[in-house]
C-alpha atoms as a PDB file:
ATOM      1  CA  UNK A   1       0.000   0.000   0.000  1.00  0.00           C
ATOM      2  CA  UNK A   2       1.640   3.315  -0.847  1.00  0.00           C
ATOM      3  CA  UNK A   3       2.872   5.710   2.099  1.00  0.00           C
ATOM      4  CA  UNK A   4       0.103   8.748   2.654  1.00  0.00           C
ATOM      5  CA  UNK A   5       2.064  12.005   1.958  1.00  0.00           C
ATOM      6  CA  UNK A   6       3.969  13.836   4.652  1.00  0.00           C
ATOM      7  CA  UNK A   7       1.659  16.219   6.002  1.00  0.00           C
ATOM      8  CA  UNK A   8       2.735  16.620   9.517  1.00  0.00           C
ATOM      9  CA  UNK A   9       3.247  19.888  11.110  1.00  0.00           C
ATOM     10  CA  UNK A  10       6.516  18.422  12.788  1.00  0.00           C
ATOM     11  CA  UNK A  11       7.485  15.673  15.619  1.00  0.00           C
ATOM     12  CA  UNK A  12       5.743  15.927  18.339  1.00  0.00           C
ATOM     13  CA  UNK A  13       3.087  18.766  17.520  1.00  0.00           C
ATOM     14  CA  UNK A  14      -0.316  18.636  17.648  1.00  0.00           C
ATOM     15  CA  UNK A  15      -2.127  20.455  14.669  1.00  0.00           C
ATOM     16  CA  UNK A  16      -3.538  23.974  15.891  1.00  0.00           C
ATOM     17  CA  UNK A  17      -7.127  24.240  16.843  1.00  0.00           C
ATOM     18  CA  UNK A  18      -9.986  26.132  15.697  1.00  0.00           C
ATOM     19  CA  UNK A  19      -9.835  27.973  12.432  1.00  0.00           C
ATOM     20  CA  UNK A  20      -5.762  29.588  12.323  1.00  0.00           C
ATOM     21  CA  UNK A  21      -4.985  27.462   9.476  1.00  0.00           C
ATOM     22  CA  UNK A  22      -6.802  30.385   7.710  1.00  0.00           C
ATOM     23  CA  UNK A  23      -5.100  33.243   8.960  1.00  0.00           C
ATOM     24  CA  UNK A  24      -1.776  34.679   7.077  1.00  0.00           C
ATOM     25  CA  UNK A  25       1.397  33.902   8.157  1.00  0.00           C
ATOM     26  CA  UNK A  26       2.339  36.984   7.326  1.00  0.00           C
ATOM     27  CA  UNK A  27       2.526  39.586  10.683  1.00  0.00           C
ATOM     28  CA  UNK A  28       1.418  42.955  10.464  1.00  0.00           C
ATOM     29  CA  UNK A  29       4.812  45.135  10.062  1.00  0.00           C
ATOM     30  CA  UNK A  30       8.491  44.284   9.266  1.00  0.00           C
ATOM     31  CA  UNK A  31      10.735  43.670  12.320  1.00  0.00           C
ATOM     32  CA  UNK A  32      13.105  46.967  13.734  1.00  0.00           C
ATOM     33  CA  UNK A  33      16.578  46.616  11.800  1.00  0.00           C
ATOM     34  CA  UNK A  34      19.369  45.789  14.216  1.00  0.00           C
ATOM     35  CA  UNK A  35      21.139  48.057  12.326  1.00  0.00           C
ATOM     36  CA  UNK A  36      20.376  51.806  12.322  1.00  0.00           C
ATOM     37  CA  UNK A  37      21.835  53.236   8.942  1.00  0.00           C
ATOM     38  CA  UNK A  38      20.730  56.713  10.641  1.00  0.00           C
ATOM     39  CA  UNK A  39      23.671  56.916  13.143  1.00  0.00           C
ATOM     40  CA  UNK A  40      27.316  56.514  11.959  1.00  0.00           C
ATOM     41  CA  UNK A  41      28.529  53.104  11.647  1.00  0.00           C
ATOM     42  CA  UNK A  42      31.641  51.392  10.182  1.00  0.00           C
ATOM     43  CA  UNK A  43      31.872  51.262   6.637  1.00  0.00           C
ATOM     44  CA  UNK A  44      32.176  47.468   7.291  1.00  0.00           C
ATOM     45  CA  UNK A  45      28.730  46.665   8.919  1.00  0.00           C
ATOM     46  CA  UNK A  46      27.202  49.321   6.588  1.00  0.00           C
ATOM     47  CA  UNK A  47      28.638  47.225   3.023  1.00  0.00           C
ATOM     48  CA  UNK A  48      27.222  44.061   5.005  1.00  0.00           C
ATOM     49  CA  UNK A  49      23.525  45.471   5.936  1.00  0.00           C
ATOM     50  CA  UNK A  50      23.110  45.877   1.472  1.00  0.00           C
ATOM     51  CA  UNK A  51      23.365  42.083   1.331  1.00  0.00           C
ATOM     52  CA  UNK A  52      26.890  42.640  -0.910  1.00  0.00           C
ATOM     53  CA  UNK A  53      28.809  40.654   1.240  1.00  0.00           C
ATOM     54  CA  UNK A  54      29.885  39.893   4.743  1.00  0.00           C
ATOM     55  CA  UNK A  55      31.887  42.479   7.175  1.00  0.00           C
ATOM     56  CA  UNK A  56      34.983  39.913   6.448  1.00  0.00           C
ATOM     57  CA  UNK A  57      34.941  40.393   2.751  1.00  0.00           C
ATOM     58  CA  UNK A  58      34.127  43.959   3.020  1.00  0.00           C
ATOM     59  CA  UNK A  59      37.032  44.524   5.059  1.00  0.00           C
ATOM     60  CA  UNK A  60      39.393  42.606   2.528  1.00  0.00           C
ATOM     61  CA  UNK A  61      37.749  45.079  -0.146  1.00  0.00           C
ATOM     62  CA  UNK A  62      38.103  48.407   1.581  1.00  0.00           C
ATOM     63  CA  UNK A  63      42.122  47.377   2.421  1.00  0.00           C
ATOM     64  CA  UNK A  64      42.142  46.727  -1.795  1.00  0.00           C
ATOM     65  CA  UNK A  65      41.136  50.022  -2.435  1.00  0.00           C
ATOM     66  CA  UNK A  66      38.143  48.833  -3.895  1.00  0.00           C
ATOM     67  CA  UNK A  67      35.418  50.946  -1.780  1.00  0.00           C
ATOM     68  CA  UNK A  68      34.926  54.644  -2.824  1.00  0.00           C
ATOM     69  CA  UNK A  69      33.374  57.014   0.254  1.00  0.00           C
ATOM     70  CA  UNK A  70      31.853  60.203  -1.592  1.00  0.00           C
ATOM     71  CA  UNK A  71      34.032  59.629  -4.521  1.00  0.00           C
ATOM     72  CA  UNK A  72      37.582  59.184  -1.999  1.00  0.00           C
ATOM     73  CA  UNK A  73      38.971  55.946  -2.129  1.00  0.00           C
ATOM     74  CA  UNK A  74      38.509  54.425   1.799  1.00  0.00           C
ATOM     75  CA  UNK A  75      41.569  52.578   3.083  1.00  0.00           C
ATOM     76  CA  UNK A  76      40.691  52.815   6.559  1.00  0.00           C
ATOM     77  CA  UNK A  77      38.901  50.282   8.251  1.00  0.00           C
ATOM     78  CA  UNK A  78      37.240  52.296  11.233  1.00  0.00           C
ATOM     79  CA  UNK A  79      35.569  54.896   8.756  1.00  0.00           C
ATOM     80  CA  UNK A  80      31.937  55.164   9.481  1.00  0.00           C
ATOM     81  CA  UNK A  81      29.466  56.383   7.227  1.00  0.00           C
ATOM     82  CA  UNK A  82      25.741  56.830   7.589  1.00  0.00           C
ATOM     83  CA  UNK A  83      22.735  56.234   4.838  1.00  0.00           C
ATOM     84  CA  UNK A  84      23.045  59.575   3.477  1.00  0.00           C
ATOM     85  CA  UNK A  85      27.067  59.259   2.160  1.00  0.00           C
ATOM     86  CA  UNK A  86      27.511  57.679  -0.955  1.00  0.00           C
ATOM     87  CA  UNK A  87      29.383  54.332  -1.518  1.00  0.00           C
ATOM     88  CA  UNK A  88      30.873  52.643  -4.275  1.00  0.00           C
ATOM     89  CA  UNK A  89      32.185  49.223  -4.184  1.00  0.00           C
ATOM     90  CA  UNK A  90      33.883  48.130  -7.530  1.00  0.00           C
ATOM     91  CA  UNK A  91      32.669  51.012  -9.534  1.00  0.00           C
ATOM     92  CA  UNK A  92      29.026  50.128  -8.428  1.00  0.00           C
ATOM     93  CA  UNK A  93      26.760  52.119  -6.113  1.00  0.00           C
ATOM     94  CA  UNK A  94      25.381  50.668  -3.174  1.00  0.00           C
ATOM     95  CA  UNK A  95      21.894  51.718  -1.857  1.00  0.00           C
ATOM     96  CA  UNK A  96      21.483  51.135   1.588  1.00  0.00           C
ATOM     97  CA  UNK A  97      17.815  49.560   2.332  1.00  0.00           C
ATOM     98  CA  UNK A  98      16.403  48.111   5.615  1.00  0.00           C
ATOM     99  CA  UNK A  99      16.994  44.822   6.359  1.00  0.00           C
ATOM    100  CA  UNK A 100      14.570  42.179   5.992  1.00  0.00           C
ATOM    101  CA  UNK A 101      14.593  38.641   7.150  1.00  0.00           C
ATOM    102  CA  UNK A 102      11.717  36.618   5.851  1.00  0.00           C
ATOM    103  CA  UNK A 103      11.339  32.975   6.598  1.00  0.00           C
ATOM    104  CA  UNK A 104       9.213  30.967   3.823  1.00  0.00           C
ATOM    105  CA  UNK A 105       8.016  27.719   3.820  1.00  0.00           C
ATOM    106  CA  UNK A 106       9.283  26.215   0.335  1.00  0.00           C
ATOM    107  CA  UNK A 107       7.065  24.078  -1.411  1.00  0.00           C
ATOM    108  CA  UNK A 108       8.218  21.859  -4.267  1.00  0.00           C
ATOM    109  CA  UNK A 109       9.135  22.445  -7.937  1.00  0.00           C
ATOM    110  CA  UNK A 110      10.522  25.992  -6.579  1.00  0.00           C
ATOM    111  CA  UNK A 111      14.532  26.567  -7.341  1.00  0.00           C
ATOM    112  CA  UNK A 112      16.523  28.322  -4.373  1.00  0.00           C
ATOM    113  CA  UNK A 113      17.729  31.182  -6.710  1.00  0.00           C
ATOM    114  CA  UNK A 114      16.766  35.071  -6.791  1.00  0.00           C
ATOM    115  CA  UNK A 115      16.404  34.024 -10.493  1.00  0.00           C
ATOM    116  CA  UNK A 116      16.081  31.224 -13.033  1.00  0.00           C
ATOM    117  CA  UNK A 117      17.882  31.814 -16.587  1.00  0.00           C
ATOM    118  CA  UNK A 118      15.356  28.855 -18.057  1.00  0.00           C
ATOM    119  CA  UNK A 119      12.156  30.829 -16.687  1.00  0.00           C
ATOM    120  CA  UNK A 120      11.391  28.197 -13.603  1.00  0.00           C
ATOM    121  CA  UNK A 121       9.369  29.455 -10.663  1.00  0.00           C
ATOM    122  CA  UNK A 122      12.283  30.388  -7.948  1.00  0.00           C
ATOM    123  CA  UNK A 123      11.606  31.062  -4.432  1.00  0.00           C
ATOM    124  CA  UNK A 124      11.868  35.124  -5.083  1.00  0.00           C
ATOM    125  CA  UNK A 125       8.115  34.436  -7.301  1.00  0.00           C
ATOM    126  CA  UNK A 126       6.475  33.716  -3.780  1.00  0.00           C
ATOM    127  CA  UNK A 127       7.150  37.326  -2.298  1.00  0.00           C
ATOM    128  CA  UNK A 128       5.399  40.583  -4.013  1.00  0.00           C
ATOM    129  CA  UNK A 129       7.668  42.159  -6.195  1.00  0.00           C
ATOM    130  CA  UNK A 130       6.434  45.734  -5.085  1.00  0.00           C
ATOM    131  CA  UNK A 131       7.148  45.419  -1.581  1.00  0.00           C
ATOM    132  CA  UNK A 132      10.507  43.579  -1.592  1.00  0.00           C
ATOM    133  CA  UNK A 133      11.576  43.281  -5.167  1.00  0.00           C
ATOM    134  CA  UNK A 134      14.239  46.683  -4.649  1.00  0.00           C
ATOM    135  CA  UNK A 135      15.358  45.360  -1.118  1.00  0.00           C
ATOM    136  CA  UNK A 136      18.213  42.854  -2.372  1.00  0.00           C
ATOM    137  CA  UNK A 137      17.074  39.560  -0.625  1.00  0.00           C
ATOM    138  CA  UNK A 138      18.566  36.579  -1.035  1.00  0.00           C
ATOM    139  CA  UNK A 139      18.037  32.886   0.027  1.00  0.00           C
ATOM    140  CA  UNK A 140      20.167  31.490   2.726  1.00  0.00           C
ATOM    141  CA  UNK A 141      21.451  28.516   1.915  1.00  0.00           C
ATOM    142  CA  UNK A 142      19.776  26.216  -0.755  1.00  0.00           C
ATOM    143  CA  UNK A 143      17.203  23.747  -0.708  1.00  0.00           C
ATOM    144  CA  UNK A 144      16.970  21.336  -3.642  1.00  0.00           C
ATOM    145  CA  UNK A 145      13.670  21.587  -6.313  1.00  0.00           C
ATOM    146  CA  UNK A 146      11.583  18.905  -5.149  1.00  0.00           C
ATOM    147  CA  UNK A 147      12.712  19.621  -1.036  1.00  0.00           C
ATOM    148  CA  UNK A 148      10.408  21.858   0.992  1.00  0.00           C
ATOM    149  CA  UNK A 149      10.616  23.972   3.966  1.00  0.00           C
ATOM    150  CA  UNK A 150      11.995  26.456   6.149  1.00  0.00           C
ATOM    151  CA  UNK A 151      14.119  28.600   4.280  1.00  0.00           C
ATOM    152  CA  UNK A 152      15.154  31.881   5.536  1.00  0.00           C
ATOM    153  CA  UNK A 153      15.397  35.002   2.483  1.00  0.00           C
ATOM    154  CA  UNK A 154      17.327  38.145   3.545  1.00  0.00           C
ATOM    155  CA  UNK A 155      19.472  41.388   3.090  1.00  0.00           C
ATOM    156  CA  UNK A 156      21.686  41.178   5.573  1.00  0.00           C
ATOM    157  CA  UNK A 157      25.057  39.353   4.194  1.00  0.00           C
ATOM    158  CA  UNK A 158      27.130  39.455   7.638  1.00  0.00           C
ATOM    159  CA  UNK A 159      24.111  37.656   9.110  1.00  0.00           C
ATOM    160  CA  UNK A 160      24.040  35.398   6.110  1.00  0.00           C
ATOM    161  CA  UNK A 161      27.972  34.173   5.796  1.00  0.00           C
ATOM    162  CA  UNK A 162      27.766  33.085   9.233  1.00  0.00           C
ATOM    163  CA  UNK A 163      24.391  30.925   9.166  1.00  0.00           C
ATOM    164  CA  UNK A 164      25.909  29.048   6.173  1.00  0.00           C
ATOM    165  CA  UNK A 165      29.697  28.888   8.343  1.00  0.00           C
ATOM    166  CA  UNK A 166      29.867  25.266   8.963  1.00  0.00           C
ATOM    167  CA  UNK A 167      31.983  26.241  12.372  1.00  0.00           C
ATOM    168  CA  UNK A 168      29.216  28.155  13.913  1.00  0.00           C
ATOM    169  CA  UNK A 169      26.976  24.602  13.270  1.00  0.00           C
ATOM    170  CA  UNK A 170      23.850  25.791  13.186  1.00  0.00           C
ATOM    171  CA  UNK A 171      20.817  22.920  13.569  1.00  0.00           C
ATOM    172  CA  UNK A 172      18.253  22.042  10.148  1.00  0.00           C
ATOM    173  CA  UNK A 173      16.038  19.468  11.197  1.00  0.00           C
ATOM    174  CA  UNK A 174      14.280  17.057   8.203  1.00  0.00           C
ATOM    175  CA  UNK A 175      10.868  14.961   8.265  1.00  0.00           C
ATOM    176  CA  UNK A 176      11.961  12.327   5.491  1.00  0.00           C
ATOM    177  CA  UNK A 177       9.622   9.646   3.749  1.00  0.00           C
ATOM    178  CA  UNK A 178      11.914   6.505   2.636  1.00  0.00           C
ATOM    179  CA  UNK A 179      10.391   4.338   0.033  1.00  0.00           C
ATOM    180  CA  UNK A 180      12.034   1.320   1.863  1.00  0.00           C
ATOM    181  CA  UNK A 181      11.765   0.861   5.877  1.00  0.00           C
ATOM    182  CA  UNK A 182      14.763   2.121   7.577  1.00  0.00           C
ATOM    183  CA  UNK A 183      16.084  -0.738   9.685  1.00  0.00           C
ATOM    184  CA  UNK A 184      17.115   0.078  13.434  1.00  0.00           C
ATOM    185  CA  UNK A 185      20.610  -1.164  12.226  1.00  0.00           C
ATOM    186  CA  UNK A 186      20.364   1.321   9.588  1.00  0.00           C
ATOM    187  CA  UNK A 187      19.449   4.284  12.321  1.00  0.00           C
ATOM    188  CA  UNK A 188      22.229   3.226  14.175  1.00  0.00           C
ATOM    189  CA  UNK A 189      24.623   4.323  11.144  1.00  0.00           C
ATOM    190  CA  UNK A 190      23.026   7.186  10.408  1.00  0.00           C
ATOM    191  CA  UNK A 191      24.082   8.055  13.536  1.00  0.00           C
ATOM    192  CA  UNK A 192      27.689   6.805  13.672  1.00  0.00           C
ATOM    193  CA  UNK A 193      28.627   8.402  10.006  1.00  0.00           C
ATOM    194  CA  UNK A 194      27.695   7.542   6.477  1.00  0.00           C
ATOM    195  CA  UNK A 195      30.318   7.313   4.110  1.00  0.00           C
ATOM    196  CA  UNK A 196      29.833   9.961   1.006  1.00  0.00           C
ATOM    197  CA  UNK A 197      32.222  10.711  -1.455  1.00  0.00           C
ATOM    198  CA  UNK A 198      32.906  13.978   0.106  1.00  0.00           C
ATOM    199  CA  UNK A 199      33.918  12.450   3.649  1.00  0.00           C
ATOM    200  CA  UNK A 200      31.711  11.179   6.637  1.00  0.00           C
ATOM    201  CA  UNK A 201      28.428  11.975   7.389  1.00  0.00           C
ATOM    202  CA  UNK A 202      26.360  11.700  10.774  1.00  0.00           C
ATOM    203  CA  UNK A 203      23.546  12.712  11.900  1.00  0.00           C
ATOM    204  CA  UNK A 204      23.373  14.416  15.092  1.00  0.00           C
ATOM    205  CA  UNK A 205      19.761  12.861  16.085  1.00  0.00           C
ATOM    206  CA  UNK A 206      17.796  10.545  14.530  1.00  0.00           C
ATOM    207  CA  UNK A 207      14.449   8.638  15.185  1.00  0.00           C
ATOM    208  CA  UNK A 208      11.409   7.209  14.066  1.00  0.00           C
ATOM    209  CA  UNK A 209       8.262   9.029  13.483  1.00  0.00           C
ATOM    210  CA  UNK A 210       5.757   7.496  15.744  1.00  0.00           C
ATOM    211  CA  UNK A 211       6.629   4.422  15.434  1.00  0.00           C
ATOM    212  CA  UNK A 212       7.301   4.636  11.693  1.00  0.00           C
ATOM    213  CA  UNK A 213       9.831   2.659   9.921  1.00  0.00           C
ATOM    214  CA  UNK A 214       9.411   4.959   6.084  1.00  0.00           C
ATOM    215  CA  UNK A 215       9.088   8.272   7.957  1.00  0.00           C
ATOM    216  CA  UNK A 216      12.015  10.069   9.629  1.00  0.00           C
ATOM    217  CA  UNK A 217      13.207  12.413  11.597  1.00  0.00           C
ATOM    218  CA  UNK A 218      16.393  13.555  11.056  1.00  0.00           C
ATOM    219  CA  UNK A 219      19.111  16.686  12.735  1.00  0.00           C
ATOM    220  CA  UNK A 220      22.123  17.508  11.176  1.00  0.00           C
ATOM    221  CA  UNK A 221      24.420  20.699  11.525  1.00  0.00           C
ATOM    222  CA  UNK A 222      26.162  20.687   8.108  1.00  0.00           C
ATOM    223  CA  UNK A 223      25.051  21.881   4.679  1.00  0.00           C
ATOM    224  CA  UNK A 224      26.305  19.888   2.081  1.00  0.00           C
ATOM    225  CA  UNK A 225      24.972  19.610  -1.180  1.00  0.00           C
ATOM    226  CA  UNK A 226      21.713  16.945  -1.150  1.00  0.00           C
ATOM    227  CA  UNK A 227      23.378  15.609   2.388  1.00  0.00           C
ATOM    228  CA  UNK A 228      20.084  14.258   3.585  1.00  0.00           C
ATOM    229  CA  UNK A 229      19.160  12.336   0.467  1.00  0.00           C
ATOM    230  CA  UNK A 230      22.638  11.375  -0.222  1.00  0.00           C
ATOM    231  CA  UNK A 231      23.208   9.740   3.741  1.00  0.00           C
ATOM    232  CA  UNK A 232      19.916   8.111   2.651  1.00  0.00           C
ATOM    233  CA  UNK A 233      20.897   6.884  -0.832  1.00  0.00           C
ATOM    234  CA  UNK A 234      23.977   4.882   1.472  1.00  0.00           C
ATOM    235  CA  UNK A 235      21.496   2.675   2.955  1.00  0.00           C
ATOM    236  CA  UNK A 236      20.214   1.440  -0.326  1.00  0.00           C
ATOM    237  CA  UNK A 237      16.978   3.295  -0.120  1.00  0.00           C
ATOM    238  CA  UNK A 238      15.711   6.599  -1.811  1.00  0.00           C
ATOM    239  CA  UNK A 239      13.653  10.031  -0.194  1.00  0.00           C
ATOM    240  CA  UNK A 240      10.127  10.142  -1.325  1.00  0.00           C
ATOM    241  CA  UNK A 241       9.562  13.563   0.155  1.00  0.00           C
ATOM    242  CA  UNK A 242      12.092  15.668   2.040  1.00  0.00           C
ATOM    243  CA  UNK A 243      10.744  18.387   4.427  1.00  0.00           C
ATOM    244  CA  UNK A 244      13.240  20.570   6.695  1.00  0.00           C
ATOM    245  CA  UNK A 245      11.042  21.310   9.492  1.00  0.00           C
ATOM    246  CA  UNK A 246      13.440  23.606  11.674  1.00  0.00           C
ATOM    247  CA  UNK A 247      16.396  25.711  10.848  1.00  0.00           C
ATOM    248  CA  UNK A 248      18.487  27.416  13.064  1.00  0.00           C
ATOM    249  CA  UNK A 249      15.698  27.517  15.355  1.00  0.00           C
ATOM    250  CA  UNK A 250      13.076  28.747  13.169  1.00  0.00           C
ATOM    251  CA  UNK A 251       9.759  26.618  12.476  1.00  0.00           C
ATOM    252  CA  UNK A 252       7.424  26.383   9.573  1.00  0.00           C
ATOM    253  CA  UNK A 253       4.593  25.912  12.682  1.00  0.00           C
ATOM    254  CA  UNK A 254       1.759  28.188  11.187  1.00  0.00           C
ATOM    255  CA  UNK A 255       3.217  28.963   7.541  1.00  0.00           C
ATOM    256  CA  UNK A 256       1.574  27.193   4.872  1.00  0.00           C
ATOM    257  CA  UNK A 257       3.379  25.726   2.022  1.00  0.00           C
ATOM    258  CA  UNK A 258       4.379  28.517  -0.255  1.00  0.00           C
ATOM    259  CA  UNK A 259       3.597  31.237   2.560  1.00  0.00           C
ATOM    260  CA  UNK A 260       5.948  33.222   4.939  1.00  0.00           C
ATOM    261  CA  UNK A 261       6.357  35.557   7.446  1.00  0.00           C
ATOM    262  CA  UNK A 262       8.534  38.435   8.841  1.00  0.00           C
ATOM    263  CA  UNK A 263      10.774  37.311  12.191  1.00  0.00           C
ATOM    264  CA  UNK A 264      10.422  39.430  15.107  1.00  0.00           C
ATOM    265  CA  UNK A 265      13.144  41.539  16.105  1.00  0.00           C
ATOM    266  CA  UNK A 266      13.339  38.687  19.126  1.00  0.00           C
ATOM    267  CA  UNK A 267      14.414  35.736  16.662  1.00  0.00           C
ATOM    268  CA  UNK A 268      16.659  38.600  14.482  1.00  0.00           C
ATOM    269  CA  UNK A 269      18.359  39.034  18.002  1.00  0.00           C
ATOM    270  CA  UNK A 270      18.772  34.989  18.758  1.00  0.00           C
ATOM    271  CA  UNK A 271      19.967  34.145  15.253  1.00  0.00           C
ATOM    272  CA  UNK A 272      22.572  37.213  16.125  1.00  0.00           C
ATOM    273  CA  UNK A 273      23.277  35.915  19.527  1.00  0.00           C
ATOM    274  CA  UNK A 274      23.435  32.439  18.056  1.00  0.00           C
ATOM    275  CA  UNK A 275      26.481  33.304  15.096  1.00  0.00           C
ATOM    276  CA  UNK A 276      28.204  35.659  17.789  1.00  0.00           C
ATOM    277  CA  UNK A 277      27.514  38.797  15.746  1.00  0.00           C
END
């Protein structure tokens, strides 16, 4: 008999009562930047809050003489600037906007790209163009076409190179449908280390959904390309659907597929506290 379709809202959950599943995800106003481009701030942290890079790469550009502060070249790296001064990196103007940090739930047949050369829907299609479409977001990380989930989109590119830093290991937690039942021999590996061609893989919890031998639950700290369905692949089985169900802390609790939301400035603040920014 073929497996019914992963629909839960996560291990462990109950489903929400009453009638939320018809309210928007989306909350009523964008969260306070940690950053206030209105006071002067190092030229560093003010290339990072565009999304052009981190504060690390910024730094190596403003040493190259790369970084132009009202038309001066900027060698200095404690030179603060504020919105209103104009900044050139590599001949190019950068515009200041808010940040924004948007978490989406990803539903299938959508690319992790801000764009798709061969016209396919990417994960940019599912916010409105009018409201964010000048702000420079980006996807964090990527998720594979046909995997779904919590994906966070932003501007902020200091906050950004960190999440994806394999050293500061931050957590992504999977609901996975096997085709084939996963043995409790086959657990245990999962959780010892998987070979891959690309070195050892382990996962840093793993268990059974209720009880079920084709359905998953899987936490892993690194981001390698298709890890989960590769580790997966070792056992001689496949992933019938792939869900990431928590990243970094965040939870697709209360965002339909294809929906999103705004963080607070409260879950900003952790994911800072969390990378040591």
């Amino acid at each position: 008999m073929a497996k019914r379709p992963i629909n839960r809202r996560g291990p462990g959950k109950n489903r929400t009562r009453g009638n939320t599943r018809h309210r928007s995800a989306q909350p009523k106003g964008p969260a306070t930047p940690v950053l206030d481009l209105n006071q002067p701030v190092r030229l560093n942290r003010f290339i990072a809050s565009t999304g052009t890079c981190s504060r690390r790469e910024a730094d190596e550009m403003i040493g190259q003489g790369l970084v132009k502060v009202n038309g001066e070249v900027v060698t200095q790296m404690g030179t603060k600037v504020t919105r209103t001064d104009r900044v050139m990196v590599n001949g190019k103007r950068i515009v200041p906007a808010d940040r924004e940090y948007i978490l989406l739930n990803k539903p299938k047949d959508t690319i992790t790209t801000t764009s798709d050369e061969k016209g396919r829907r990417s994960v940019m299609d599912l916010l409105p163009s009018e409201e964010f479409g000048a702000l420079g977001l980006f996807p964090v990380g990527r998720l594979d076409r046909h995997t779904t989930g919590a994906l966070l989109l932003t501007n902020d590119g200091d906050l950004a190179h960190r999440l994806m830093h394999p050293s500061y290991g931050v957590d992504k937690q999977y609901l996975i449908q096997t085709k084939k039942p996963v043995t409790e021999e086959q657990l245990g590996e999962l959780k010892r280390g998987i070979k891959l061609e690309d070195g050892e893989a382990k996962a840093d919890k793993v268990f059974y959904m209720e009880g079920d031998q084709q359905v998953l639950v899987m936490a892993i700290h690194e981001g390698r390309n298709r890890q989960v369905r590769r580790m997966v692949e070792a056992l001689d089985n496949e992933v019938a659907q792939l869900d990431r169900v928590r990243y970094a802390g965040l939870t697709t609790k209360g965002i339909r597929k294809g929906k999103w939301r705004r963080l607070s400035r409260k879950e900003v603040s952790t994911l800072y506290r969390h990378v040591k920014l």
